[in-house]
N, C-alpha and C. Protein backbone atom coordinates (compact mmCIF):
# COMPACT_ATOMS: atom_id res chain seq x y z
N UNK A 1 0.85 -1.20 0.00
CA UNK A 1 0.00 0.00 0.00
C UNK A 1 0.88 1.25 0.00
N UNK A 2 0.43 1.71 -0.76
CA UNK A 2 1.45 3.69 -0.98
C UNK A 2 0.65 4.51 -0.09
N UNK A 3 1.61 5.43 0.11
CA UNK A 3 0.90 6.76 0.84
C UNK A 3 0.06 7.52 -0.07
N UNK A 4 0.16 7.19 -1.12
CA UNK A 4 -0.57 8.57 -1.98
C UNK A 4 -2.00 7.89 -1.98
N UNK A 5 -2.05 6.03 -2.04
CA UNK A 5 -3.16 5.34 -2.06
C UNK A 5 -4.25 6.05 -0.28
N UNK A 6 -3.44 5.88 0.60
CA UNK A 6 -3.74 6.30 1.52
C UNK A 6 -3.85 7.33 1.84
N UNK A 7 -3.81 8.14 1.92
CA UNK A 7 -3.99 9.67 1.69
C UNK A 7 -4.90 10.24 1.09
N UNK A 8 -5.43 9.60 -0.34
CA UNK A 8 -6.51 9.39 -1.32
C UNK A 8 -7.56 8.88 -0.48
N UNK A 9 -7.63 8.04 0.72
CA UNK A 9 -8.84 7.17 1.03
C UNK A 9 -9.24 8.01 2.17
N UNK A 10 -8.26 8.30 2.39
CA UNK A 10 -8.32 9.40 4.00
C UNK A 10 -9.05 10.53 3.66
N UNK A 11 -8.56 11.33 2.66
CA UNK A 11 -8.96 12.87 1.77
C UNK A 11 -10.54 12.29 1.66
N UNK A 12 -10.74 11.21 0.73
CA UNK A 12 -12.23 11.08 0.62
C UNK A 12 -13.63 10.32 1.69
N UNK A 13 -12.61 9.75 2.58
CA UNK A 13 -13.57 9.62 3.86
C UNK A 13 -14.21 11.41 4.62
N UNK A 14 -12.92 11.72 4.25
CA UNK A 14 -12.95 13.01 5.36
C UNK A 14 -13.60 13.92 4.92
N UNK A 15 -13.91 13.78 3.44
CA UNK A 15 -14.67 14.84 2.86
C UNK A 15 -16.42 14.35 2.87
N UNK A 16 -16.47 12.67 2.48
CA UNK A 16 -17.53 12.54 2.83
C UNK A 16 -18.30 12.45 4.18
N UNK A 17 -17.37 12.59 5.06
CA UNK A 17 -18.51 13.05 6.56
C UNK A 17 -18.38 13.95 6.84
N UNK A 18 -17.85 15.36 5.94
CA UNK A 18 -18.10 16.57 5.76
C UNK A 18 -19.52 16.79 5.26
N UNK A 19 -19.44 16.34 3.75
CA UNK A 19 -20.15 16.56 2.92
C UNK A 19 -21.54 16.28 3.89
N UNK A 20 -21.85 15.00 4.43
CA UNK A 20 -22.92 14.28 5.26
C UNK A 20 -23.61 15.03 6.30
N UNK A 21 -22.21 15.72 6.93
CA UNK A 21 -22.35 16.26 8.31
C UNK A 21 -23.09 18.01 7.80
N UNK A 22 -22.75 18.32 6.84
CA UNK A 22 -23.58 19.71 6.32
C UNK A 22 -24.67 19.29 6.10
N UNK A 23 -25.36 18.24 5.14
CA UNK A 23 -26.54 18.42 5.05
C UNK A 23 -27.14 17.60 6.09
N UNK A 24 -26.47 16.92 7.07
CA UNK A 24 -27.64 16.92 8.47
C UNK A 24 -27.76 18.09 9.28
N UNK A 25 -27.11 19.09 8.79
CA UNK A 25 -27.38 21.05 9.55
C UNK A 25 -28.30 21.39 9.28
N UNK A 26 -28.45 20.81 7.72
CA UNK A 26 -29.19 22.03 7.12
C UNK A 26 -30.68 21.34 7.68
């Protein structure tokens, strides 16, 4: 496993319980 692979999975977890966590605000 590479860092860039990981980093990639991390970036898009983290964005999708962003993404999630805004529209349970709204």
């Amino acid at each position: 496993m590479s860092t860039l692979y990981l980093f990639i999975v991390n970036f898009r977890l983290h964005l999708s319980i962003r993404l999630s966590f805004n529209a349970y605000n709204k």
